[in-house]
C-alpha atoms as a PDB file:
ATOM      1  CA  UNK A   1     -17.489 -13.157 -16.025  1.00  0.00           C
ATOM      2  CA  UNK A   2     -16.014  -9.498 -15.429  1.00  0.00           C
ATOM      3  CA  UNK A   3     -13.934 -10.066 -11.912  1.00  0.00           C
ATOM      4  CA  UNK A   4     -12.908  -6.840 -11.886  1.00  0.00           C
ATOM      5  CA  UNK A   5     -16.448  -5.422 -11.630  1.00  0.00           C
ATOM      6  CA  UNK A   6     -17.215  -8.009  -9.075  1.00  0.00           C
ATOM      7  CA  UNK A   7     -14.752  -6.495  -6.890  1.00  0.00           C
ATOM      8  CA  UNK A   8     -12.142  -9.602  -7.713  1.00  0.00           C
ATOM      9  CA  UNK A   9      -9.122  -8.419  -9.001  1.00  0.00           C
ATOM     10  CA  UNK A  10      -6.669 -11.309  -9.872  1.00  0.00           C
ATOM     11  CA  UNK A  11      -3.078 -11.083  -9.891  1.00  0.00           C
ATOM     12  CA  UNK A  12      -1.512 -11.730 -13.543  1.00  0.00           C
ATOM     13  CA  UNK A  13       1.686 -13.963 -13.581  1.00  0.00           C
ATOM     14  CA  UNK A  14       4.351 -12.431 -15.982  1.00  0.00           C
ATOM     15  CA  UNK A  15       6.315 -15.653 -17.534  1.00  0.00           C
ATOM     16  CA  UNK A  16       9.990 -15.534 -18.930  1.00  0.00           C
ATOM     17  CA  UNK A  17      11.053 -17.602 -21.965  1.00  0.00           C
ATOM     18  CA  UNK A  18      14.395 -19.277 -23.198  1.00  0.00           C
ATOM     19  CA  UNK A  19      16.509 -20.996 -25.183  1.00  0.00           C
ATOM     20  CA  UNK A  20      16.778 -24.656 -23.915  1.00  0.00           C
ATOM     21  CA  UNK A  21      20.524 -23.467 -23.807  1.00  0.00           C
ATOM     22  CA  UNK A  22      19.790 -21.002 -21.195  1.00  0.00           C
ATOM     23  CA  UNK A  23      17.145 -22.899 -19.345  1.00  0.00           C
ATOM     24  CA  UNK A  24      19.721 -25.455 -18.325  1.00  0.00           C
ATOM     25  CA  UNK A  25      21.977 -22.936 -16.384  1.00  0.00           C
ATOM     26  CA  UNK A  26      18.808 -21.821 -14.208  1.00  0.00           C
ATOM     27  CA  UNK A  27      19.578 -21.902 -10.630  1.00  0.00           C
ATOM     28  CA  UNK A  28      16.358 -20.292  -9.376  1.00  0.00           C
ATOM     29  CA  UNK A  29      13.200 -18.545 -10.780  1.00  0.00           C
ATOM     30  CA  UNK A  30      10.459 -17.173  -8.444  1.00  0.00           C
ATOM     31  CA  UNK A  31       7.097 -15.283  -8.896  1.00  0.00           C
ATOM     32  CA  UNK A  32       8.108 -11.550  -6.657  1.00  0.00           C
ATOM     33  CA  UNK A  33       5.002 -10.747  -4.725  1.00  0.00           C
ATOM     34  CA  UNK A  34       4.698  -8.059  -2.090  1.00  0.00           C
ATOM     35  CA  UNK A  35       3.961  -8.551   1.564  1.00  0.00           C
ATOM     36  CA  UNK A  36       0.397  -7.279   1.552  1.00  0.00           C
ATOM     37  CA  UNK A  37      -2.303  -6.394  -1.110  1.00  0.00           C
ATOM     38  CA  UNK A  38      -1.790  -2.820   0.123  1.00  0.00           C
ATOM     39  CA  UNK A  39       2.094  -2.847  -1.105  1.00  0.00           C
ATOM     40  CA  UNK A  40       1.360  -4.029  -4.855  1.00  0.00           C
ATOM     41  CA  UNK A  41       2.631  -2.071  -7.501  1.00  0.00           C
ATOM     42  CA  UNK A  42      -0.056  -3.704 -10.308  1.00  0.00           C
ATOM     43  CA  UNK A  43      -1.787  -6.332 -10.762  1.00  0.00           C
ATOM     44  CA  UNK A  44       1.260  -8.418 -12.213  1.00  0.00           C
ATOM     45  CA  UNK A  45       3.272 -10.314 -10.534  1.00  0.00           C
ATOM     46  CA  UNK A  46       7.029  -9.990 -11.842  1.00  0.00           C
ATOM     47  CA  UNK A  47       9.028 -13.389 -12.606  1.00  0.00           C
ATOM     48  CA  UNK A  48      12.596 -13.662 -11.692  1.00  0.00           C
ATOM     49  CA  UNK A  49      14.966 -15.668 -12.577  1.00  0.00           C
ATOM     50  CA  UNK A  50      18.811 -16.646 -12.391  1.00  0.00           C
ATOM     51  CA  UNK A  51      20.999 -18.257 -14.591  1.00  0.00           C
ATOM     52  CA  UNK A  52      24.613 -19.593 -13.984  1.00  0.00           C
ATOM     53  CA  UNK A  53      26.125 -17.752 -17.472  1.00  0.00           C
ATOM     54  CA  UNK A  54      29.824 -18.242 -16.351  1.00  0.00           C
ATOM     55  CA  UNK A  55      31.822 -18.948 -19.448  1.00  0.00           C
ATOM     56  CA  UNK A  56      34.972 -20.129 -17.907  1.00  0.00           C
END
C-alpha cells in the first residue's frame, strides 16, 4: 500500500546503536518531535540520547 499517495505520510523513527558498554551509562533517550505537523523539518523523527561518559 503506497501511504504517501493516499495522502498518509508516516513519520520515520531514526534509532541509535551502542556498545553494551555505552548503553549502560544512558541516562535518557527520547524520540524529538515538533509541536505541530506544520513545524516538521522531514518526515524523520530524530533520536536523542544521553550518556553519563564521566571517566573520573
Amino acid at each position: 500500500m503506497d501511504l504517501f499517495r493516499k495522502g498518509v505520510h508516516p513519520l520515520e523513527v531514526d534509532y541509535l546503536t551502542t556498545s553494551q558498554n555505552l548503553a549502560d551509562t544512558r541516562i535518557k533517550a527520547y524520540v524529538e518531535r515538533p509541536a505541530s505537523h506544520a513545524e516538521r523539518w522531514s518526515d524523520h523523527a530524530p533520536v536523542a540520547a544521553e550518556f553519563d561518559c564521566d571517566t573520573n
